[in-house]
PDB file of N, CA and C in Angstrom:
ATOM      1  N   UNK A   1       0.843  -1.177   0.000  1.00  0.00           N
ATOM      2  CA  UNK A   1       0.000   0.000   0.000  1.00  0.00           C
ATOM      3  C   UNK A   1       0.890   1.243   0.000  1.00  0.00           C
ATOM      4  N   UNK A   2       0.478   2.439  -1.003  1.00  0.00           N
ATOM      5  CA  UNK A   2       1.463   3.851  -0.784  1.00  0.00           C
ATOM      6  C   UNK A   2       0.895   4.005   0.319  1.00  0.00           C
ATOM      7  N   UNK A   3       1.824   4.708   1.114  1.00  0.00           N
ATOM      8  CA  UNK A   3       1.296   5.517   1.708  1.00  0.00           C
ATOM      9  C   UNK A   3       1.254   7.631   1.476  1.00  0.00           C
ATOM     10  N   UNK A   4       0.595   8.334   2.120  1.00  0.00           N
ATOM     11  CA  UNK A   4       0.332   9.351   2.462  1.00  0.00           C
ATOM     12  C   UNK A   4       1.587  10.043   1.961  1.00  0.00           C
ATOM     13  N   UNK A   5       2.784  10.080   2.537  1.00  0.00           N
ATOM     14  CA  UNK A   5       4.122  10.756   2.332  1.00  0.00           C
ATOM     15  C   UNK A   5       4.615  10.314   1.114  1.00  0.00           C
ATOM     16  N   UNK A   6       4.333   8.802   0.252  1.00  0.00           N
ATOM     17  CA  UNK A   6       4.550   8.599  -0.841  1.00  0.00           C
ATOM     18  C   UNK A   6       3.822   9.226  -1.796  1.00  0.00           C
ATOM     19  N   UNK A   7       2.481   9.407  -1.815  1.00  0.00           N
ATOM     20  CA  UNK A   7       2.145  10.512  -2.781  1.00  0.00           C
ATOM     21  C   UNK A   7       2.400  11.592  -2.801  1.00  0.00           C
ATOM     22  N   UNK A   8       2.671  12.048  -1.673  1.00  0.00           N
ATOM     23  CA  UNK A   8       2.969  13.593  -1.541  1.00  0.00           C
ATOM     24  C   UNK A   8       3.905  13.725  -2.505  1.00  0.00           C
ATOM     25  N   UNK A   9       5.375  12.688  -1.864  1.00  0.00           N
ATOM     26  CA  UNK A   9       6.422  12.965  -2.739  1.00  0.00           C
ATOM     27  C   UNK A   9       6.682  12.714  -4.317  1.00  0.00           C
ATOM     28  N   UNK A  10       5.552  11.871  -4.857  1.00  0.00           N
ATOM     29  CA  UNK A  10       5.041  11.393  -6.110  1.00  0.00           C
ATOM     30  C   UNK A  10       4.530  12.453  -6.899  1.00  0.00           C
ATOM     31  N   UNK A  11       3.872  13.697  -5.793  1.00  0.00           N
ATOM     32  CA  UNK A  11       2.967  14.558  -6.893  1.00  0.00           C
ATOM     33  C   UNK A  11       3.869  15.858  -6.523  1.00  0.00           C
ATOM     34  N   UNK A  12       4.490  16.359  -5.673  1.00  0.00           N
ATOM     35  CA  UNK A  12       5.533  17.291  -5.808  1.00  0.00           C
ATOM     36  C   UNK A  12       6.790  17.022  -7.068  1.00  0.00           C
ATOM     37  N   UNK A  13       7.160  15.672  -7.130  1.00  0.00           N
ATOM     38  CA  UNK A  13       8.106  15.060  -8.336  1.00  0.00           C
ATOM     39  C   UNK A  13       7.423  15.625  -9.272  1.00  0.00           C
ATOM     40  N   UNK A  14       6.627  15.197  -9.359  1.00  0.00           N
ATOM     41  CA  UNK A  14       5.725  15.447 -11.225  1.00  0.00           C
ATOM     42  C   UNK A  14       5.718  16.746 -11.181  1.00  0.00           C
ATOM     43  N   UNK A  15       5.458  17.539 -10.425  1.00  0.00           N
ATOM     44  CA  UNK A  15       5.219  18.899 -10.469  1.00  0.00           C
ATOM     45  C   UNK A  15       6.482  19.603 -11.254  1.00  0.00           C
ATOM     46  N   UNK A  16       6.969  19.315  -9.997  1.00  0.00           N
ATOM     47  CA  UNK A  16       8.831  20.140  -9.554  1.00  0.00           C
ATOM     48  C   UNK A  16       9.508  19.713 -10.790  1.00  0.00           C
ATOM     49  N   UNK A  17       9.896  18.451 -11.266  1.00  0.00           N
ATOM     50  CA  UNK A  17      10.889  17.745 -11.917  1.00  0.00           C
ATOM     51  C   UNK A  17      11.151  16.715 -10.549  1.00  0.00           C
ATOM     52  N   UNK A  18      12.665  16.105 -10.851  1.00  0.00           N
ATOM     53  CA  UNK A  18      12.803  14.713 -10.125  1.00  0.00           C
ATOM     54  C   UNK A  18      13.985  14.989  -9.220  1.00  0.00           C
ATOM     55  N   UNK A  19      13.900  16.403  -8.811  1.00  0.00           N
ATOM     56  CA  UNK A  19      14.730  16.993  -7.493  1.00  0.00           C
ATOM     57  C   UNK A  19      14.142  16.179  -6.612  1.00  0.00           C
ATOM     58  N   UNK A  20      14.597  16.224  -5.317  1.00  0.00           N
ATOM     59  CA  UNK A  20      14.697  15.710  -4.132  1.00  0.00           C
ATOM     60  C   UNK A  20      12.749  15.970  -3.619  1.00  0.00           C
ATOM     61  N   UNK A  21      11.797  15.871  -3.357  1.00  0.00           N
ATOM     62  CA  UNK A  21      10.740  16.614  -2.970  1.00  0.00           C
ATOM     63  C   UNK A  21      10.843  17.584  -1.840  1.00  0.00           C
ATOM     64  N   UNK A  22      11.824  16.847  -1.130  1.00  0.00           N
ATOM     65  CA  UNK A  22      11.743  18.095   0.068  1.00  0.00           C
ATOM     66  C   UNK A  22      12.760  19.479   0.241  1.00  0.00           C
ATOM     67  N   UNK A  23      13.602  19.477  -1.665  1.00  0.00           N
ATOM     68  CA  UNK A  23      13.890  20.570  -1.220  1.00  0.00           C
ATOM     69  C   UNK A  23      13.399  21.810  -2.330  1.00  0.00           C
ATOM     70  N   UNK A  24      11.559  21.448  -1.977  1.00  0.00           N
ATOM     71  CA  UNK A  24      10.664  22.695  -2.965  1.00  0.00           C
ATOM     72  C   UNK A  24       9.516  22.503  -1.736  1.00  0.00           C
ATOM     73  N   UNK A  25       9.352  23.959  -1.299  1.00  0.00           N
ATOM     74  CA  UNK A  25       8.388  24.332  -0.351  1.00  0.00           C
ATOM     75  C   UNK A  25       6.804  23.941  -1.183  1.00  0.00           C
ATOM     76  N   UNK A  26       6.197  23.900  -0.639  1.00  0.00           N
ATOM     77  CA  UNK A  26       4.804  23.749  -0.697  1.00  0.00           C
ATOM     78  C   UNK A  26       3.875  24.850  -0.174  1.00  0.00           C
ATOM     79  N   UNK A  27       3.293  25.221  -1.049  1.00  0.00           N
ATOM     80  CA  UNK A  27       2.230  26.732  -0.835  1.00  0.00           C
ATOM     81  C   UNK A  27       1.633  26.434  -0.188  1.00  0.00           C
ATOM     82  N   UNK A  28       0.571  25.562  -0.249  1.00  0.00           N
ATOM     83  CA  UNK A  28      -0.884  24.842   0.932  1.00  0.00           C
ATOM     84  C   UNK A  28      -0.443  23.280   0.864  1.00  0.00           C
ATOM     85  N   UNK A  29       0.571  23.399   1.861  1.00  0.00           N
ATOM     86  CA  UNK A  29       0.654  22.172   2.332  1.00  0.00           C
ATOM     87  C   UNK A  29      -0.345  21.431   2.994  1.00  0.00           C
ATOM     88  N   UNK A  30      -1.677  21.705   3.974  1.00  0.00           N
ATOM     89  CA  UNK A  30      -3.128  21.235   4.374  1.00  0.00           C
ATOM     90  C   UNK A  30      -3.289  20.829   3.371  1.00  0.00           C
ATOM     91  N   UNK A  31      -3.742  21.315   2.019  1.00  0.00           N
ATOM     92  CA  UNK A  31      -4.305  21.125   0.975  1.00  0.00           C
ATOM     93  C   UNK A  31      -4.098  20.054  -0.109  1.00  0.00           C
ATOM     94  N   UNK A  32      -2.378  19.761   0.127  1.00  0.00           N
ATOM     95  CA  UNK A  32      -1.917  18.890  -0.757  1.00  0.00           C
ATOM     96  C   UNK A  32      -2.187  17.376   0.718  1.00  0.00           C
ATOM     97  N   UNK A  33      -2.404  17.643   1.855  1.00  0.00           N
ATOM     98  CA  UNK A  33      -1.804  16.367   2.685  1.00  0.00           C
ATOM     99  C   UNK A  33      -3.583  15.758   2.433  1.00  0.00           C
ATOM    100  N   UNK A  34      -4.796  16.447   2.290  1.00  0.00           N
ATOM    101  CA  UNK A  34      -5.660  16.290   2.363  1.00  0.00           C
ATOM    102  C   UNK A  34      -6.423  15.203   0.989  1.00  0.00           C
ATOM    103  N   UNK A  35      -5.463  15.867  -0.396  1.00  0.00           N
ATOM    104  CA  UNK A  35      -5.424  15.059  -1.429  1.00  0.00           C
ATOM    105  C   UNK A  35      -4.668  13.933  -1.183  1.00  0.00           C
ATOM    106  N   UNK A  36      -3.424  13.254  -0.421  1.00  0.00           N
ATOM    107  CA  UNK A  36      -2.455  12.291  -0.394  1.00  0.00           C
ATOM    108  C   UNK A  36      -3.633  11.372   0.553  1.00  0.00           C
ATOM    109  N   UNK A  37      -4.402  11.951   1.731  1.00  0.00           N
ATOM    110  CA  UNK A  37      -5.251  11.089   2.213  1.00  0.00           C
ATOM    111  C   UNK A  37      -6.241  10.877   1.794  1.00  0.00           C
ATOM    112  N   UNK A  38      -6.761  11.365   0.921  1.00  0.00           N
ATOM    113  CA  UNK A  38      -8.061  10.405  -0.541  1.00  0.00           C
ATOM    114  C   UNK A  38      -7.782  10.166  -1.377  1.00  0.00           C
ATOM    115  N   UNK A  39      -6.301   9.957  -1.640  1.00  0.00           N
ATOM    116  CA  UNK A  39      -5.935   9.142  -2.159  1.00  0.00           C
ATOM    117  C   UNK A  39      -5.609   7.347  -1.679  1.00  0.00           C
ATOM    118  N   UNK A  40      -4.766   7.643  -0.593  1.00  0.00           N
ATOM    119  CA  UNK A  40      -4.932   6.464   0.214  1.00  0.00           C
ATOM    120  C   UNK A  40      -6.244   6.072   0.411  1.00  0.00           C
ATOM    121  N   UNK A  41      -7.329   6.926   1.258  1.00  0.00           N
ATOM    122  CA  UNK A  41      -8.801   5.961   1.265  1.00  0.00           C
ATOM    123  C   UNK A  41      -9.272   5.245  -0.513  1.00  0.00           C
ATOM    124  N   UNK A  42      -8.859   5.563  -1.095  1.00  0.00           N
ATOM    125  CA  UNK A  42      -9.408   5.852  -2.328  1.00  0.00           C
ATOM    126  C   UNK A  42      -8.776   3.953  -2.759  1.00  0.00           C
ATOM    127  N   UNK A  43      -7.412   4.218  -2.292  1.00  0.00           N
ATOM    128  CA  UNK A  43      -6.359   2.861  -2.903  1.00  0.00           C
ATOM    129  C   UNK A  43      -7.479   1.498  -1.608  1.00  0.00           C
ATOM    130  N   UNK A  44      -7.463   2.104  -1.039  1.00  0.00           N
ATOM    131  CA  UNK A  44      -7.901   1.384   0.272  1.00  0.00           C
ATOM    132  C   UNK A  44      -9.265   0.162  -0.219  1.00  0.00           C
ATOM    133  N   UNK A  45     -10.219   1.277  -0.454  1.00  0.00           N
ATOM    134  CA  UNK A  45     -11.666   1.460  -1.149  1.00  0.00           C
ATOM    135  C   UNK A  45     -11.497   0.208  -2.128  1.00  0.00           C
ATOM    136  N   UNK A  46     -10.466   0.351  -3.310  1.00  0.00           N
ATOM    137  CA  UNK A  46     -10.424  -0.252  -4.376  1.00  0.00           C
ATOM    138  C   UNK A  46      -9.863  -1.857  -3.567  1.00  0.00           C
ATOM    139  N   UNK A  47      -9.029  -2.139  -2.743  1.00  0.00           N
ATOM    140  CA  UNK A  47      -8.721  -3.318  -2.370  1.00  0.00           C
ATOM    141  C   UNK A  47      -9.729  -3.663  -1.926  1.00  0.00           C
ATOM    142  N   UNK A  48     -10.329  -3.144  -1.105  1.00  0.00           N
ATOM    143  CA  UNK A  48     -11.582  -4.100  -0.145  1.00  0.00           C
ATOM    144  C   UNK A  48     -12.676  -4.627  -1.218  1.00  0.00           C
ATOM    145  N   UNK A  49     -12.759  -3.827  -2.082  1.00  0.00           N
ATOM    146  CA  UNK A  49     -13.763  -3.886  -3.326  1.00  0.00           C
ATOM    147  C   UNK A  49     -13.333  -5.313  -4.060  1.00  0.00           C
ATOM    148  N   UNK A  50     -12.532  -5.428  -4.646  1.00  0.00           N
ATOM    149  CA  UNK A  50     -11.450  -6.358  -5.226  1.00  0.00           C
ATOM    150  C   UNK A  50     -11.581  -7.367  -4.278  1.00  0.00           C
ATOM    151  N   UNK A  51     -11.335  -7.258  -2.718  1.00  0.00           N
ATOM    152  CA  UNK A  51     -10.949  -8.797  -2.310  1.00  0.00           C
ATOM    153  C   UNK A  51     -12.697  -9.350  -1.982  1.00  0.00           C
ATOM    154  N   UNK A  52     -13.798  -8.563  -1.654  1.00  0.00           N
ATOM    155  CA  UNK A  52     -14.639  -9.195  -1.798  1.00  0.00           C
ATOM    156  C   UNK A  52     -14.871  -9.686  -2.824  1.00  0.00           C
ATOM    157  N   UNK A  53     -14.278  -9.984  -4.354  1.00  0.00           N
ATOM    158  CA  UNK A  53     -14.735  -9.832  -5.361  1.00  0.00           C
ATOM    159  C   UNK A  53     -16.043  -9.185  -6.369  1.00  0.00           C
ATOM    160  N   UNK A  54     -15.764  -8.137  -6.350  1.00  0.00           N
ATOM    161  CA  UNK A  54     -16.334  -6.950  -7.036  1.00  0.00           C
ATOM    162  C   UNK A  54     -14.747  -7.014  -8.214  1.00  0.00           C
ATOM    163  N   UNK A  55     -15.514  -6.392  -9.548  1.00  0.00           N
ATOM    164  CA  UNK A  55     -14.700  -5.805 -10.613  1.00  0.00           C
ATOM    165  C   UNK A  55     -13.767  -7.653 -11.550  1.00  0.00           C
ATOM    166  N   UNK A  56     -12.953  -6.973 -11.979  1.00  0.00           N
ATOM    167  CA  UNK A  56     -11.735  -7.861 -12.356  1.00  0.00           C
ATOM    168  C   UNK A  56     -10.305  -7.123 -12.432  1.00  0.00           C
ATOM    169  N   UNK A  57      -9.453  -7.401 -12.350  1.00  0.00           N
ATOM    170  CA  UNK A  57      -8.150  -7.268 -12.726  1.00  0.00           C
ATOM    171  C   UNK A  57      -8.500  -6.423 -13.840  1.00  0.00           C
ATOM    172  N   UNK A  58      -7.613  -4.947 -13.438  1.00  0.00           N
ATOM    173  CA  UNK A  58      -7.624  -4.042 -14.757  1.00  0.00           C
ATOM    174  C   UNK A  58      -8.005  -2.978 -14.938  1.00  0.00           C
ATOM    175  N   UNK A  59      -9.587  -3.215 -13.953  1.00  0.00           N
ATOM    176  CA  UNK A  59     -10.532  -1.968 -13.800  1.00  0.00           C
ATOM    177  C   UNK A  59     -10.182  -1.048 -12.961  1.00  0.00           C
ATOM    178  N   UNK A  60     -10.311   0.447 -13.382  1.00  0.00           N
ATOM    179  CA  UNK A  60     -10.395   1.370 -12.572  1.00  0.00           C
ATOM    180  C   UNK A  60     -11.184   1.209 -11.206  1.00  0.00           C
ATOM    181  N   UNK A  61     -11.059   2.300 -10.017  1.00  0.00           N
ATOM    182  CA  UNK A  61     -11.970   2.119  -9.097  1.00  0.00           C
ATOM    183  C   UNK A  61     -13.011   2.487  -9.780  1.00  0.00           C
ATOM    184  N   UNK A  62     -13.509   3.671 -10.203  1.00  0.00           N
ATOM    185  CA  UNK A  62     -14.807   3.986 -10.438  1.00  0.00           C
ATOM    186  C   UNK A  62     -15.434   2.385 -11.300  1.00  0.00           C
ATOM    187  N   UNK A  63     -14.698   1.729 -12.050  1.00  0.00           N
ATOM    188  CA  UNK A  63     -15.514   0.660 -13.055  1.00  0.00           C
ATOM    189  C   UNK A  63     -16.026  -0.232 -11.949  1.00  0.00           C
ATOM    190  N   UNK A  64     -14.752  -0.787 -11.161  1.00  0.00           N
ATOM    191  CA  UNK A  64     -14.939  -1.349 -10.053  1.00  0.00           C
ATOM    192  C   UNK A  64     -16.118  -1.050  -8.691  1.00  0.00           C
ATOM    193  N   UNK A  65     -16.883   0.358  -8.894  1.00  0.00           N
ATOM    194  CA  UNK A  65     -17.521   0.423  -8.091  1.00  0.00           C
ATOM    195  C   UNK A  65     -19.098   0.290  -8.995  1.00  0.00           C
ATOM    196  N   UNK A  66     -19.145   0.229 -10.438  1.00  0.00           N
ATOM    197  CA  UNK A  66     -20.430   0.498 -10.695  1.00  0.00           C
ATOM    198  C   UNK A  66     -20.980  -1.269 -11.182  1.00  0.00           C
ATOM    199  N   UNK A  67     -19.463  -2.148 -10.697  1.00  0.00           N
ATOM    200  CA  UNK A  67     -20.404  -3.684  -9.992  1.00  0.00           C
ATOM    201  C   UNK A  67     -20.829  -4.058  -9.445  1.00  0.00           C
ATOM    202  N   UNK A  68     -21.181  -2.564  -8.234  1.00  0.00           N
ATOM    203  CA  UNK A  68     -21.705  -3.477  -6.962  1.00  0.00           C
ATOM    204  C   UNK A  68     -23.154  -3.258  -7.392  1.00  0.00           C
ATOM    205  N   UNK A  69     -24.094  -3.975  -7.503  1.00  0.00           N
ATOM    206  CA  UNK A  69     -25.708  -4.151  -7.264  1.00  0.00           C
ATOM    207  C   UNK A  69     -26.341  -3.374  -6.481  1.00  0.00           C
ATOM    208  N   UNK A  70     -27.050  -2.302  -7.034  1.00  0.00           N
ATOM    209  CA  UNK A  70     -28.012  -1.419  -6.138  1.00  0.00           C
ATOM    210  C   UNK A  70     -28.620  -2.336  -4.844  1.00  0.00           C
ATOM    211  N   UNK A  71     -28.900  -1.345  -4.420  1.00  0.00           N
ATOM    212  CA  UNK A  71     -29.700  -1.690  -2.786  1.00  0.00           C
ATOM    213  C   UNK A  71     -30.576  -2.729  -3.562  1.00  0.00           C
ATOM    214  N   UNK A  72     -30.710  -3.901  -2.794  1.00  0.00           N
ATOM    215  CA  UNK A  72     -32.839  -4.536  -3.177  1.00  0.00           C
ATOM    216  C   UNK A  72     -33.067  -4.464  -2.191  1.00  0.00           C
ATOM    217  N   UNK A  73     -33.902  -3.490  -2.557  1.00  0.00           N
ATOM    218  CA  UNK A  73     -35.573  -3.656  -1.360  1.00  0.00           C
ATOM    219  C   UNK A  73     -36.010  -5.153  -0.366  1.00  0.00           C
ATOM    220  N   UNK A  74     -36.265  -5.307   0.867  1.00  0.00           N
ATOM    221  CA  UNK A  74     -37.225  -6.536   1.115  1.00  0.00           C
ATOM    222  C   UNK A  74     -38.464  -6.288   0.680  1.00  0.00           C
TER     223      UNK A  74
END
């Protein structure tokens, strides 16, 4: 599983170029830590989905989420 500090440093790279991440300040750092943690729920989301078996090998989360079967009514 990434974690939190791995995306951070994943999406400052892409940004910046492939300097070091921590030596380019961050404007709204809240802002970026807030995206790195829905991202993780997000990676999270997609495993639990997957090991109940929902989706197949391949699929995005979103594809992966529009297998699960609406509510049925009793």
């Amino acid at each position: 599983m990434t974690t939190a500090t791995c995306y951070r440093q994943q999406i400052v790279r892409a940004v910046t170029g492939w300097a070091p991440a921590i030596t380019w300040s961050v404007t709204n750092s809240d802002l970026l830590d807030r995206i790195c943690a829905r991202l993780v729920d997000a990676e999270r989301a997609f495993e639990i989905l997957r090991a109940k078996g929902y989706g197949r090998p391949g699929l995005l989360l979103h594809e992966v989420a529009a297998t699960i079967p609406d509510k049925v009514s009793k």
